[in-house]
N, C-alpha and C. Protein backbone atom coordinates (compact mmCIF):
# COMPACT_ATOMS: atom_id res chain seq x y z
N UNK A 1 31.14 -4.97 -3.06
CA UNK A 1 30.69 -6.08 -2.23
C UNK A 1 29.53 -5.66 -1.32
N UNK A 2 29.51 -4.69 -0.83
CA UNK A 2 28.50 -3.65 0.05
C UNK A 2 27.37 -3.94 -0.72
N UNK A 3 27.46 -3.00 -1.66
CA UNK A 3 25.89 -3.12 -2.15
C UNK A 3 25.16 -4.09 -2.41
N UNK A 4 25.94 -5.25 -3.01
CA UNK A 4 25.22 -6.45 -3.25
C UNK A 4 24.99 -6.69 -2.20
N UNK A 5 25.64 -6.59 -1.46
CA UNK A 5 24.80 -7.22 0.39
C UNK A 5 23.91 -6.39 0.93
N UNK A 6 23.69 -5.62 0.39
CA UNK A 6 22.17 -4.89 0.45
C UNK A 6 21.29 -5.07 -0.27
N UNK A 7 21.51 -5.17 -1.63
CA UNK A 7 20.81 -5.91 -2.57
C UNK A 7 19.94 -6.77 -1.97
N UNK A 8 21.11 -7.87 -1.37
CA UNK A 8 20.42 -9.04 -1.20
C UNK A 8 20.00 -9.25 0.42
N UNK A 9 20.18 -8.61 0.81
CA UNK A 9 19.70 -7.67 2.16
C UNK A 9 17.66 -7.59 1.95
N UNK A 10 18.24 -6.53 1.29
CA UNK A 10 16.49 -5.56 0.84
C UNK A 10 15.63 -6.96 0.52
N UNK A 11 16.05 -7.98 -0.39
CA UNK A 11 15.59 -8.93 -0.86
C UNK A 11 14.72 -10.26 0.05
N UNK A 12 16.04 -10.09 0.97
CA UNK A 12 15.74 -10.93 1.98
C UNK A 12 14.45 -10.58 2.54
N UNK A 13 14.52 -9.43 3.05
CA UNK A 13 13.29 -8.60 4.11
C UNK A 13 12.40 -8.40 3.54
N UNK A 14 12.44 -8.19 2.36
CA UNK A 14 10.92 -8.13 1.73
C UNK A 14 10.33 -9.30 1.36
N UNK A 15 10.95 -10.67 1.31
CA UNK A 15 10.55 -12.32 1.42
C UNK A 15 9.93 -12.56 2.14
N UNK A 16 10.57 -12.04 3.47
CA UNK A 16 10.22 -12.28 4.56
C UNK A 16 9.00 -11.80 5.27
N UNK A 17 8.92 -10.11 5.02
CA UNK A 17 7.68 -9.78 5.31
C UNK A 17 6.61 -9.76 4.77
N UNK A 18 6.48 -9.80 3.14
CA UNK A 18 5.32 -10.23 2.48
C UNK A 18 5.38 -11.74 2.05
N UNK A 19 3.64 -12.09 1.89
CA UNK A 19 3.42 -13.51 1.81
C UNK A 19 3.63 -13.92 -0.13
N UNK A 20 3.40 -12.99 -0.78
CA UNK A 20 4.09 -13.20 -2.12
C UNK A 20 4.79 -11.86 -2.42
N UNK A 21 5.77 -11.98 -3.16
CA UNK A 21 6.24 -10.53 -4.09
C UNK A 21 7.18 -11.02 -5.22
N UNK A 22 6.69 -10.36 -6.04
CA UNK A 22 7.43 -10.78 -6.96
C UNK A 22 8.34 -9.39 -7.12
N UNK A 23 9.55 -9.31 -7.08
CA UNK A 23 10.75 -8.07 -7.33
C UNK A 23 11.45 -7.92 -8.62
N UNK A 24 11.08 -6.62 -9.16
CA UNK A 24 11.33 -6.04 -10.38
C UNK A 24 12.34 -5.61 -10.79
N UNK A 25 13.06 -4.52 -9.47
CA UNK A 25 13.88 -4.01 -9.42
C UNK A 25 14.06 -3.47 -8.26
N UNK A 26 15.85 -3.08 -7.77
CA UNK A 26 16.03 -2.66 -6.94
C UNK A 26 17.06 -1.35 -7.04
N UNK A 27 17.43 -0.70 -6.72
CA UNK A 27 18.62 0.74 -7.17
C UNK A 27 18.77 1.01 -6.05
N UNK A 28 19.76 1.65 -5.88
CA UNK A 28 20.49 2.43 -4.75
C UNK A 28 21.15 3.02 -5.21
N UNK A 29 21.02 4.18 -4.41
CA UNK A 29 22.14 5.97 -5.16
C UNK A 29 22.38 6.48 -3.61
N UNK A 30 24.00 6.54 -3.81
CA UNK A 30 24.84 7.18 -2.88
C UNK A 30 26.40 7.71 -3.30
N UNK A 31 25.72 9.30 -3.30
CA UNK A 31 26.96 10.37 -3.57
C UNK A 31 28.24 9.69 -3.17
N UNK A 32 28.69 9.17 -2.06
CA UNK A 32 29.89 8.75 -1.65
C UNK A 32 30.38 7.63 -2.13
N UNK A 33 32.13 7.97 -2.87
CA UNK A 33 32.33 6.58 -3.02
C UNK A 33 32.47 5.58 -2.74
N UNK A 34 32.85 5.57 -1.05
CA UNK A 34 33.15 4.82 -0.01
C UNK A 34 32.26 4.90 0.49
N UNK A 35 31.52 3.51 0.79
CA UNK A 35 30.27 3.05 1.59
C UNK A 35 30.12 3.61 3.04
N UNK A 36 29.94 4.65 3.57
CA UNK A 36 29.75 4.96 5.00
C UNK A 36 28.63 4.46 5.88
N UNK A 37 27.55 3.90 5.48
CA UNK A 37 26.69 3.52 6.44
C UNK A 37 25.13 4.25 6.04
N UNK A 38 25.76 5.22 4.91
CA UNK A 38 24.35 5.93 4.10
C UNK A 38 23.81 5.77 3.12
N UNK A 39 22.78 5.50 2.77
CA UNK A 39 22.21 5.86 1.40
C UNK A 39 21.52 6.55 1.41
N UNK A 40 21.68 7.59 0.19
CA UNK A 40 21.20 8.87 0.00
C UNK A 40 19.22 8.44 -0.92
N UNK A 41 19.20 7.51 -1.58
CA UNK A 41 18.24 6.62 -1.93
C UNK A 41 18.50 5.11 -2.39
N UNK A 42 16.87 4.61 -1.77
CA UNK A 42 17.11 3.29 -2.88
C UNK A 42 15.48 3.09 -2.85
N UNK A 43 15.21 2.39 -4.39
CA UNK A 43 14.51 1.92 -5.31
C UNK A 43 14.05 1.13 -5.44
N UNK A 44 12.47 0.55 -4.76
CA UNK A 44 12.28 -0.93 -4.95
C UNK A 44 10.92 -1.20 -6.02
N UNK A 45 10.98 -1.55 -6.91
CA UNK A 45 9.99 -1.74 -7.91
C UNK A 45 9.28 -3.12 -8.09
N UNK A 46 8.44 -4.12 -7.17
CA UNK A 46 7.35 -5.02 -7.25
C UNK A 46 6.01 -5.19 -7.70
N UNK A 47 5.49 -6.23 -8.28
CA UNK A 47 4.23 -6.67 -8.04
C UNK A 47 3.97 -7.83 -7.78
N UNK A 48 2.76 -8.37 -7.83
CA UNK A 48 1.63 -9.57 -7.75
C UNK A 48 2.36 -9.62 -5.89
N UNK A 49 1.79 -8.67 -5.38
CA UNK A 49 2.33 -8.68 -3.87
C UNK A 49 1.14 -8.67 -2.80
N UNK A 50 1.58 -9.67 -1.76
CA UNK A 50 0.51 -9.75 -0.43
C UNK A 50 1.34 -9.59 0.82
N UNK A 51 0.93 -8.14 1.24
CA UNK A 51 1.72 -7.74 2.59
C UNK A 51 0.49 -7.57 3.68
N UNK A 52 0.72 -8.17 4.72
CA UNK A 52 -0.32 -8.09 5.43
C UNK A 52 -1.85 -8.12 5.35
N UNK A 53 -1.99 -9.47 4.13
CA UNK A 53 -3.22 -9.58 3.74
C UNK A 53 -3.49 -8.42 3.15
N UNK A 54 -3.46 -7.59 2.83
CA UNK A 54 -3.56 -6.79 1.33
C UNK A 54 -3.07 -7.28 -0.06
N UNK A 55 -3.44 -7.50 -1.06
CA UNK A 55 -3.08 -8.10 -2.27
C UNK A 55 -2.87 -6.64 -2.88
N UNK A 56 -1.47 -6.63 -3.44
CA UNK A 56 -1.27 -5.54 -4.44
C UNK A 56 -0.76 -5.69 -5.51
N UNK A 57 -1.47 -5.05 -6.83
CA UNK A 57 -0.95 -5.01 -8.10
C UNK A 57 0.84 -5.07 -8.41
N UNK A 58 0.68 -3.53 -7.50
CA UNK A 58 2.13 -3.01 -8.24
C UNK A 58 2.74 -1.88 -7.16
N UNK A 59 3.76 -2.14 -6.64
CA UNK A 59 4.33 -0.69 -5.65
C UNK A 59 5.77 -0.23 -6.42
N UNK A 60 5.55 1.11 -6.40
CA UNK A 60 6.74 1.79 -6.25
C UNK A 60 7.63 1.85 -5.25
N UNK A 61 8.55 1.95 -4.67
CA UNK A 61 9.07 2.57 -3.29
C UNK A 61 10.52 3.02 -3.41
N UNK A 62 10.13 4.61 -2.95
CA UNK A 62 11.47 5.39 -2.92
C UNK A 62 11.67 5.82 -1.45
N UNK A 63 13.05 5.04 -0.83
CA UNK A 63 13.73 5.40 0.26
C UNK A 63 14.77 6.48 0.26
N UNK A 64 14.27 7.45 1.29
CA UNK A 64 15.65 8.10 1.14
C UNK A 64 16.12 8.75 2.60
N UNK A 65 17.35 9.06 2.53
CA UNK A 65 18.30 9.21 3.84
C UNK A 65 18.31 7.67 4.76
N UNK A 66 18.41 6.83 4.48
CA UNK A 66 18.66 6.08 5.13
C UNK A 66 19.98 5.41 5.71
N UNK A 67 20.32 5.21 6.91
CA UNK A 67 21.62 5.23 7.62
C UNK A 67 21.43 3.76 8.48
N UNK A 68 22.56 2.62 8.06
CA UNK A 68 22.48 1.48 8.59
C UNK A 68 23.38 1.54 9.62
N UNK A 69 23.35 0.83 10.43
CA UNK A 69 24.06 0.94 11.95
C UNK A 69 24.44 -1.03 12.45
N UNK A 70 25.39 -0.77 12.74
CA UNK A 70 25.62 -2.09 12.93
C UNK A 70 25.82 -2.19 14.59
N UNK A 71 25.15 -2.76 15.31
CA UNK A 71 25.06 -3.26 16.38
C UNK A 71 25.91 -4.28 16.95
N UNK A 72 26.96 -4.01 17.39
CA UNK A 72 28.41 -4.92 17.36
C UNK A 72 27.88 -6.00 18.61
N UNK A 73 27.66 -5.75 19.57
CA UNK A 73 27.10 -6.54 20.43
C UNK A 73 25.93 -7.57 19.72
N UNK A 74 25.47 -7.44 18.67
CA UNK A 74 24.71 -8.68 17.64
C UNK A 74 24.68 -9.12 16.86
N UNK A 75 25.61 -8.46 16.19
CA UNK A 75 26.16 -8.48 14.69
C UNK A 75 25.39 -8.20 13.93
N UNK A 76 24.58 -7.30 13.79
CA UNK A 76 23.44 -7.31 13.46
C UNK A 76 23.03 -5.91 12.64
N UNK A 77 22.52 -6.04 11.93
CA UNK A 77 22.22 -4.53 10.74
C UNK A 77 20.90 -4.27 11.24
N UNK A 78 20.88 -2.67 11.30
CA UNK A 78 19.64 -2.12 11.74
C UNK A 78 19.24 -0.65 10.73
N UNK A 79 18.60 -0.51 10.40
CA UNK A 79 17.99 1.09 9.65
C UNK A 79 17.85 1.96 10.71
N UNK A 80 18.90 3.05 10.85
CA UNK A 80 17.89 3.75 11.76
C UNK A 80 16.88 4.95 11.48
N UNK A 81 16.82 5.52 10.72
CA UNK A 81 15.91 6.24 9.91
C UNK A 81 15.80 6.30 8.20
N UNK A 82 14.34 6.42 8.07
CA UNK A 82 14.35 6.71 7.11
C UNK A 82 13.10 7.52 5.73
N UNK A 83 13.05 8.04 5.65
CA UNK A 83 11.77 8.72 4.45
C UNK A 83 11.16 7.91 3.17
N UNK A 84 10.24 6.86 3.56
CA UNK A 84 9.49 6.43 2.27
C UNK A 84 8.07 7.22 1.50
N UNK A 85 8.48 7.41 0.28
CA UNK A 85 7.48 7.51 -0.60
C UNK A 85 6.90 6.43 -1.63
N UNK A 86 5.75 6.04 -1.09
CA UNK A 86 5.09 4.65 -1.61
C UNK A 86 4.85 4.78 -2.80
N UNK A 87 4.19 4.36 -3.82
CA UNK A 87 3.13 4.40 -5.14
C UNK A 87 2.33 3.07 -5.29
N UNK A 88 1.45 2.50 -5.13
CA UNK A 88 0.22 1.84 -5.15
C UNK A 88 -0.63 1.59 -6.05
N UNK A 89 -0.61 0.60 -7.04
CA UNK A 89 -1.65 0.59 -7.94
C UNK A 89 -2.36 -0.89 -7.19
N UNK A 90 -3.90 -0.67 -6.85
CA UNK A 90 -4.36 -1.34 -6.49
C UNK A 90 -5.93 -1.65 -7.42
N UNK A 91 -6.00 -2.68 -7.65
CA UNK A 91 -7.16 -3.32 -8.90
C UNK A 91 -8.11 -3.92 -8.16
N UNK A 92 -9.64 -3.89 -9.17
CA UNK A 92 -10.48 -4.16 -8.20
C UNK A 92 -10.73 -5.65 -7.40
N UNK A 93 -9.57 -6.70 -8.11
CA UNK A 93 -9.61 -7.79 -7.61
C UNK A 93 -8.48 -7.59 -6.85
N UNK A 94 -7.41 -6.56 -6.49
CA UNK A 94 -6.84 -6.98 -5.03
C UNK A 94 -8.09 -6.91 -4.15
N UNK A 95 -8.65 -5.24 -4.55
CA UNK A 95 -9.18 -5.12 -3.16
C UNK A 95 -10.23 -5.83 -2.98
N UNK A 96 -11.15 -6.76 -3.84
CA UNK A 96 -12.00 -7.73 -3.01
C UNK A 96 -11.24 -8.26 -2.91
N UNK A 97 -10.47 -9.59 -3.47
CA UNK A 97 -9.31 -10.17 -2.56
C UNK A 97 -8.83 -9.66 -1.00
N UNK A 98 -8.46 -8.63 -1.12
CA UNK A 98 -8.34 -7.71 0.22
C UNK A 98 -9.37 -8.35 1.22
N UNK A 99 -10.57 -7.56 0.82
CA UNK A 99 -11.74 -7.47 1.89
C UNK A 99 -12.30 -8.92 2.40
N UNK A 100 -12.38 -10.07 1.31
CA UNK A 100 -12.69 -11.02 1.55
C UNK A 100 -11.57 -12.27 2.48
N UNK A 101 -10.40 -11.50 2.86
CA UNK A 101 -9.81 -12.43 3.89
C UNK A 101 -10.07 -12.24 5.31
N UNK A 102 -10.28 -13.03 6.13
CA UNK A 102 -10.99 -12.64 7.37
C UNK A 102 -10.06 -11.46 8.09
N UNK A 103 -8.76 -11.60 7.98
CA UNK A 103 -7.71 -10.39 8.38
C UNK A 103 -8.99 -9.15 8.16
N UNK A 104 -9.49 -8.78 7.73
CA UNK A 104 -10.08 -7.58 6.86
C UNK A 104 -11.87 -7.47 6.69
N UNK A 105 -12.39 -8.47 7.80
CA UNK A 105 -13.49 -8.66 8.09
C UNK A 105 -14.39 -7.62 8.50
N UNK A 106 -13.91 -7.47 9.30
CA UNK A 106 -14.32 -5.75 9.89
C UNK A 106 -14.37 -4.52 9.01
N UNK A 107 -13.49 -4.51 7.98
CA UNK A 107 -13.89 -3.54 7.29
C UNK A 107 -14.58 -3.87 5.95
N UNK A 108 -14.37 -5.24 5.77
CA UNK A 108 -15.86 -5.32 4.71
C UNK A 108 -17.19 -5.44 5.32
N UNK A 109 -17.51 -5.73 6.78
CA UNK A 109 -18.54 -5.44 7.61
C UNK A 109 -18.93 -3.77 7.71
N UNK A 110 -17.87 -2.88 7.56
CA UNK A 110 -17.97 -1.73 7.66
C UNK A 110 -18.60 -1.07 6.35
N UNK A 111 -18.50 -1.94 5.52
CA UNK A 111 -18.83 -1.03 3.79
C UNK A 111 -19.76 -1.44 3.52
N UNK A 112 -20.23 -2.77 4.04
CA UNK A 112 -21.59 -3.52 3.68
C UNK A 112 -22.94 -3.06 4.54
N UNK A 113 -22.32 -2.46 5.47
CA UNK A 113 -23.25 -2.09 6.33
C UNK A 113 -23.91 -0.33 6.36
N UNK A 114 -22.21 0.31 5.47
CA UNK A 114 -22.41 1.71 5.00
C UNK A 114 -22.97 1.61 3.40
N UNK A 115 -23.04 0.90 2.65
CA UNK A 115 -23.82 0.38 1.31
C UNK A 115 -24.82 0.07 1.84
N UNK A 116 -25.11 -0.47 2.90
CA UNK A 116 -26.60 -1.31 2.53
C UNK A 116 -26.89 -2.29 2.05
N UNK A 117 -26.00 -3.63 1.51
CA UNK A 117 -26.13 -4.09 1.18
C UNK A 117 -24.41 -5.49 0.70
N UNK A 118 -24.72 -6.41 0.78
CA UNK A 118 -23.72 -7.11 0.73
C UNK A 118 -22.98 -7.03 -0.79
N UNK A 119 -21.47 -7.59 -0.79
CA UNK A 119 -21.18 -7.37 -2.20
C UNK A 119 -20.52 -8.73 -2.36
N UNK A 120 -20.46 -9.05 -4.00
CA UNK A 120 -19.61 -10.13 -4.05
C UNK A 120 -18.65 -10.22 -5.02
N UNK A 121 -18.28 -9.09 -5.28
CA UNK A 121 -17.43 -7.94 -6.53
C UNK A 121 -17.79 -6.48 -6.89
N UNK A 122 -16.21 -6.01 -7.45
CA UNK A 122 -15.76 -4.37 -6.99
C UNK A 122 -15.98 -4.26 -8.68
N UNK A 123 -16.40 -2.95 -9.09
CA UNK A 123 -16.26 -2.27 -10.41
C UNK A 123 -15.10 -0.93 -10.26
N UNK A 124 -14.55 -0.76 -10.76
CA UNK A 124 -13.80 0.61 -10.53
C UNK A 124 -14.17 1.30 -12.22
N UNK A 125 -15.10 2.25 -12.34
CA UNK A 125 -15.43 2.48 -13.58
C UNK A 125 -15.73 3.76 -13.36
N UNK A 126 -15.61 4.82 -14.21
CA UNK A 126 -15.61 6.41 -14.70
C UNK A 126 -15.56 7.40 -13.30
N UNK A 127 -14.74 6.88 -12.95
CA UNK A 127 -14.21 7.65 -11.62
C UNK A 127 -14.68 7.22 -10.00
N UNK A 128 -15.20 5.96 -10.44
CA UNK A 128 -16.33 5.23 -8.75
C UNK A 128 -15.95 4.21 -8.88
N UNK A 129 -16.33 3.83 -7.50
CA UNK A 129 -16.35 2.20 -7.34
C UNK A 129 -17.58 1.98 -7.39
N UNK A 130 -18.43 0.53 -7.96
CA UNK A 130 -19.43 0.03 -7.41
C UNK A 130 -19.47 -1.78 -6.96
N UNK A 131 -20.10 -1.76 -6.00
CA UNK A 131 -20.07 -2.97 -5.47
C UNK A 131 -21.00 -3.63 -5.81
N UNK A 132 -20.65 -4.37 -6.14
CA UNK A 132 -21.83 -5.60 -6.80
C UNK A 132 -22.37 -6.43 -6.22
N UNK A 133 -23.77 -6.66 -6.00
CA UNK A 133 -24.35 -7.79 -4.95
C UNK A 133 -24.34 -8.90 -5.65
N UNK A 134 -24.44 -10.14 -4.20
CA UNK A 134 -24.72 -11.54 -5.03
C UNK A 134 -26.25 -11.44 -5.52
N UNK A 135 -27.10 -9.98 -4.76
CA UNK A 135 -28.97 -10.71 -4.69
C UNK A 135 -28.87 -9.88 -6.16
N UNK A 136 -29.61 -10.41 -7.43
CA UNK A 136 -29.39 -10.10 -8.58
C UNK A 136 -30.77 -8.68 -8.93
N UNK A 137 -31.69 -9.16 -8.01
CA UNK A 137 -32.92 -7.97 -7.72
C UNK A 137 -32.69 -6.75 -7.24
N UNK A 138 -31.11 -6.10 -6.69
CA UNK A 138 -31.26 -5.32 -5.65
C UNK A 138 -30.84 -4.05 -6.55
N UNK A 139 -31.71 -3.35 -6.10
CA UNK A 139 -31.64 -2.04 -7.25
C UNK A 139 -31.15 -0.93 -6.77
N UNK A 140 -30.06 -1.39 -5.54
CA UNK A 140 -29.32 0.14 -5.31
C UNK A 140 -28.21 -0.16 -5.16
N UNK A 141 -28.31 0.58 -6.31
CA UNK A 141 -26.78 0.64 -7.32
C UNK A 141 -26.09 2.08 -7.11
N UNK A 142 -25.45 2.11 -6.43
CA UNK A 142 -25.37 3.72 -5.74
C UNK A 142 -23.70 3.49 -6.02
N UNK A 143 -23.04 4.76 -7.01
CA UNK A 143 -21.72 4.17 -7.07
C UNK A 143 -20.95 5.33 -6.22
N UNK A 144 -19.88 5.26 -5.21
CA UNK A 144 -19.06 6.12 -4.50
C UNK A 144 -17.91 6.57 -5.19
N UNK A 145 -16.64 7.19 -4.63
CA UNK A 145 -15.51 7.68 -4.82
C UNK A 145 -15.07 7.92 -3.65
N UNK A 146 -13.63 8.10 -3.86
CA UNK A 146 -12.89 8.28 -2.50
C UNK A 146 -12.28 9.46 -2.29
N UNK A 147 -12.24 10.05 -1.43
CA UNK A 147 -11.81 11.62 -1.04
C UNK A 147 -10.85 11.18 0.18
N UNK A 148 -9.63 12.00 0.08
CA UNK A 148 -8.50 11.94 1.24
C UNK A 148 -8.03 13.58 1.70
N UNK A 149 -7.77 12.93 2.72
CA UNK A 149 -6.77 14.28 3.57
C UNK A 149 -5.51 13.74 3.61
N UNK A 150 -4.68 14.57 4.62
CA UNK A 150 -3.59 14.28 4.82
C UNK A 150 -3.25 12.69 5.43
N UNK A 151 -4.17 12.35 6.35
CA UNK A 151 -3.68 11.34 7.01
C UNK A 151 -5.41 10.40 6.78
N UNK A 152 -6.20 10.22 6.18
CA UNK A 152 -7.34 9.74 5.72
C UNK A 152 -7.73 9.45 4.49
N UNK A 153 -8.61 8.46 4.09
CA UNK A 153 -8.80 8.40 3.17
C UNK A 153 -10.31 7.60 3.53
N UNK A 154 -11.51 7.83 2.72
CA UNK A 154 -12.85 7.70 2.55
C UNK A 154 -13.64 7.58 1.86
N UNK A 155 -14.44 6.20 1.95
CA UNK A 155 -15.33 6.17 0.75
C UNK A 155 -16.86 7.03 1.32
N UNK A 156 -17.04 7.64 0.00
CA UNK A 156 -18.16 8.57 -0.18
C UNK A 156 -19.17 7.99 -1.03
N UNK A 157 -20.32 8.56 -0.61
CA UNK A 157 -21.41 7.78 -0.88
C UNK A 157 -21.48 9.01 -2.52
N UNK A 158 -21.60 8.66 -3.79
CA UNK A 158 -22.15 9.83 -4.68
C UNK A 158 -23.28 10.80 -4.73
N UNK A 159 -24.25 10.00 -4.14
CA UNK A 159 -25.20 10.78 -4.37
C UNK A 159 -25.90 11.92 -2.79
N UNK A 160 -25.54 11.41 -1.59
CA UNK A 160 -25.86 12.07 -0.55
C UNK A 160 -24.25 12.26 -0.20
N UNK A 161 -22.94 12.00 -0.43
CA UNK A 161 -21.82 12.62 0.17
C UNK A 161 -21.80 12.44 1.51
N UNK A 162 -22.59 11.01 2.21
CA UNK A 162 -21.94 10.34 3.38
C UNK A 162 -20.72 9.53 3.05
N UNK A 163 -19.99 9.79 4.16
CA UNK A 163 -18.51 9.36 4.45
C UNK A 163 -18.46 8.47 5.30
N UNK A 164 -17.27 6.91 4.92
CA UNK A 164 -17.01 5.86 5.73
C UNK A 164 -15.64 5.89 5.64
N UNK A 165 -14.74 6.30 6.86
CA UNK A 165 -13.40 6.30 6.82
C UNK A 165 -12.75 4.83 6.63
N UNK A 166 -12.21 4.52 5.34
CA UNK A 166 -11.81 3.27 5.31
C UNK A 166 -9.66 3.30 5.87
N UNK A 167 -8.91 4.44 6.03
CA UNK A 167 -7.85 4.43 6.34
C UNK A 167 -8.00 5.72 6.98
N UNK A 168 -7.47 5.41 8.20
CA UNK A 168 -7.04 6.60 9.57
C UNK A 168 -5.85 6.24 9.97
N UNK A 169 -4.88 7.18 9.85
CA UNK A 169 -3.53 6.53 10.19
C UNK A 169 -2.10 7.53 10.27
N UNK A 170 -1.91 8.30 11.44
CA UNK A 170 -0.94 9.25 11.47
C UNK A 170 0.43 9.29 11.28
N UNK A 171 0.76 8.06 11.38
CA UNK A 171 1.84 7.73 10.72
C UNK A 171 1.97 7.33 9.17
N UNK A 172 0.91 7.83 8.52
CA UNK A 172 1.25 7.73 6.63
C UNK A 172 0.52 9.20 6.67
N UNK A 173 0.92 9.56 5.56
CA UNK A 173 0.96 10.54 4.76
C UNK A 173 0.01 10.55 3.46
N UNK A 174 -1.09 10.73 3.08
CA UNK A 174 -1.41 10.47 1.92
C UNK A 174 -0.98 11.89 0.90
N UNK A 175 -0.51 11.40 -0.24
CA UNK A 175 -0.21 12.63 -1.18
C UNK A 175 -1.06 12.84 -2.40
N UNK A 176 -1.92 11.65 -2.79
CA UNK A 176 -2.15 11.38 -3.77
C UNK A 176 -2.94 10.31 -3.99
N UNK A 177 -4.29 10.47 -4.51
CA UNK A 177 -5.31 9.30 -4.71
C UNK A 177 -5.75 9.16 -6.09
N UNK A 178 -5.78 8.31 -7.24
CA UNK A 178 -6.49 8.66 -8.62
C UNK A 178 -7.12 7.14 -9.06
N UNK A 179 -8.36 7.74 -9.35
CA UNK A 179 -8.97 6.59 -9.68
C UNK A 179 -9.14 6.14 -11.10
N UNK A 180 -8.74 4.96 -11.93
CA UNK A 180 -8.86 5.35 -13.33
C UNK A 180 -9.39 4.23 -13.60
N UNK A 181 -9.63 4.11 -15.17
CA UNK A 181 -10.78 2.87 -15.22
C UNK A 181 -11.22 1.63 -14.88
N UNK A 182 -9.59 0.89 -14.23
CA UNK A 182 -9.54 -0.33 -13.96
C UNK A 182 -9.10 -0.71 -12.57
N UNK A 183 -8.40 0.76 -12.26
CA UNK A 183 -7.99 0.66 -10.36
C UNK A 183 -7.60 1.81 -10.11
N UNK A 184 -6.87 1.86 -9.05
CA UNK A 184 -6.82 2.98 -7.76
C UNK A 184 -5.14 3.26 -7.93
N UNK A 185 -4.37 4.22 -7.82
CA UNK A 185 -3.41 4.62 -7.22
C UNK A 185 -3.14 5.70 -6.12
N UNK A 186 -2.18 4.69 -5.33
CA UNK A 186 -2.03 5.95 -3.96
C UNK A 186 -0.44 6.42 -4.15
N UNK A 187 -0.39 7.98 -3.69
CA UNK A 187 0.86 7.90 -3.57
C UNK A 187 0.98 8.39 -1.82
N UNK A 188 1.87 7.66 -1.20
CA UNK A 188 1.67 7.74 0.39
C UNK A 188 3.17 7.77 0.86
N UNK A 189 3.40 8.97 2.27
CA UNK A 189 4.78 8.43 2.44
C UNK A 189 4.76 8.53 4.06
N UNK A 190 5.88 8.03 4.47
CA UNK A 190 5.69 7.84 5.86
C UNK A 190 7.45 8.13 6.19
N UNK A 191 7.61 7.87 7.65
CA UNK A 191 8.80 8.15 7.99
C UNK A 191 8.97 6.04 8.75
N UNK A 192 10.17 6.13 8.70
CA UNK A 192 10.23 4.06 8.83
C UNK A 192 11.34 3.64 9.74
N UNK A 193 11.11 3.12 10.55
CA UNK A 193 12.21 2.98 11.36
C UNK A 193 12.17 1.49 11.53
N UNK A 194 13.73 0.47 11.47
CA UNK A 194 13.74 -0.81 11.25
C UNK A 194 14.52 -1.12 12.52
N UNK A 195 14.61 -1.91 13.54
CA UNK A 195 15.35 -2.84 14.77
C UNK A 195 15.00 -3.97 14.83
């Protein structure tokens, strides 16, 4: 009975916080047979998803150690810790989709202004992005790639190797960036705390 009420728990909250998702799958793994308040992991597998005005293909997400707490004074279920490892396939029509909602104005002001030039579609082709203008004359065609650290991630210009930090953020983790012919995957993890 537990789990399904987490099931439909997890289900709920992710309705709730993204503006579409479609849910693939969900798993949960816990050593104990008797439900204590832990899960050792759980498994959420989505796409065609918009969380915070980001449009995403496809996420992985693996939770683990997570410990629910019930707040008797509210009746109320709370996470109190927990370890996510993301996976991210993002295509070049999320991310204009992405850039072109005003949520995200600022940072397509930021790329248009580090390009040089306005765009009105993304290529993700032989390891770069290139941005495509609406002016059909404009002959700099300069294609980038993205380079990350631990907690950054940046588009690079190819040919002079200027840098525009498009994610700064100490609370994620980046592990993993690959660009392949048609989109982007991240693998990112963070530590998550729910009240």
């Amino acid at each position: 009975m537990i789990p399904k009420l987490i099931y439909l728990g997890v289900e709920t909250i992710l309705k709730i916080i993204c503006e579409k998702i479609i849910i693939k799958r969900i798993k949960m793994v816990h050593k104990d047979k008797k439900f204590n308040g832990k899960i050792d992991e759980l498994y959420i597998m989505a796409e065609s998803i918009i969380f915070n005005k980001i449009n995403i293909s496809n996420i992985n997400i693996k939770l683990r150690d997570i410990i629910l707490r019930l707040a008797f004074n509210k009746k109320e279920f709370f996470i109190e810790n927990c370890c996510a490892l993301i996976q991210i396939r993002l295509t070049s029509d999320n991310i204009y989709n992405t850039l072109i909602n005003n949520e995200w104005n600022k940072l397509k002001e930021s790329i248009e202004s580090f390009i040089c030039k306005s765009f009105e579609s993304i290529q993700i082709n032989n390891n770069s992005i290139n941005f495509i203008s609406s002016d059909t004359f404009s002959k700099n065609n300069i294609s980038y790639s993205l380079q990350y650290d631990e907690n950054t991630i940046s588009l690079v210009n190819n040919i002079n190797e200027e840098k525009l930090s498009i994610l700064n953020d100490k609370n994620i983790i980046v592990r993993n960036l690959f660009l392949s012919q048609n989109y982007i995957e991240l693998e990112l993890s963070s530590s998550i705390i729910f009240n």
